[in-house]
Protein backbone atom coordinates (compact mmCIF):
# COMPACT_ATOMS: atom_id res chain seq x y z
CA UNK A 1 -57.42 64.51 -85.49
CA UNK A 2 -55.29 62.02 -83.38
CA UNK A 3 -53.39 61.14 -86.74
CA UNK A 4 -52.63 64.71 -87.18
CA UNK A 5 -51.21 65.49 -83.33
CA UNK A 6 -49.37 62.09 -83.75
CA UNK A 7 -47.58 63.53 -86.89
CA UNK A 8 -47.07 66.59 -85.38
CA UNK A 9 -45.41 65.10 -82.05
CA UNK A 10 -43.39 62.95 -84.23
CA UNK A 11 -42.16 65.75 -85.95
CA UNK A 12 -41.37 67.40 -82.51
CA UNK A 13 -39.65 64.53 -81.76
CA UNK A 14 -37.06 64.42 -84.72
CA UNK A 15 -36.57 68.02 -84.03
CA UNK A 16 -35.77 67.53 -80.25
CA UNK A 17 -34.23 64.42 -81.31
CA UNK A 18 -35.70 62.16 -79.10
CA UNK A 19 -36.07 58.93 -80.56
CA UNK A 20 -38.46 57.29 -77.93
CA UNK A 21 -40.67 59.88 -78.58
CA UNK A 22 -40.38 59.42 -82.23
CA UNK A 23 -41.03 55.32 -81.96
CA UNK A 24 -43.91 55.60 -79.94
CA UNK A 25 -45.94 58.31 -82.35
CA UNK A 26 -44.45 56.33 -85.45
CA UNK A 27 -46.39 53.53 -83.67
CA UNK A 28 -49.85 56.03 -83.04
CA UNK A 29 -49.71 56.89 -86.44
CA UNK A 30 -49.40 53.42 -87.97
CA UNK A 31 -51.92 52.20 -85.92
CA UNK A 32 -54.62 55.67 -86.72
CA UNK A 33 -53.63 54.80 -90.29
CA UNK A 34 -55.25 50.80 -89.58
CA UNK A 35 -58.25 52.29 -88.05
CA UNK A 36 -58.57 54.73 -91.06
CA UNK A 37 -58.62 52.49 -93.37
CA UNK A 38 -60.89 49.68 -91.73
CA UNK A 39 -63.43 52.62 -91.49
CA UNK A 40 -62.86 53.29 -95.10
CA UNK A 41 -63.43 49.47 -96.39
């Protein structure tokens, strides 16, 4: 769920073209990838 809304807001982001936006879900979503994939293994 929070990887999808940081996706989404990162998407919002490029659209509105706001690039801190952008970093700081890049950032969420890198991090919600991590946690995925500890969980997995």
């Amino acid at each position: 769920m929070f990887l999808v809304s940081s996706l989404s807001w990162s998407a919002a982001g490029l659209l509105m073209r706001e690039p801190s936006l952008v970093a700081l879900n890049v950032t969420f979503v890198a991090i919600n990838i991590l946690g995925i994939v500890r969980w997995l293994l």
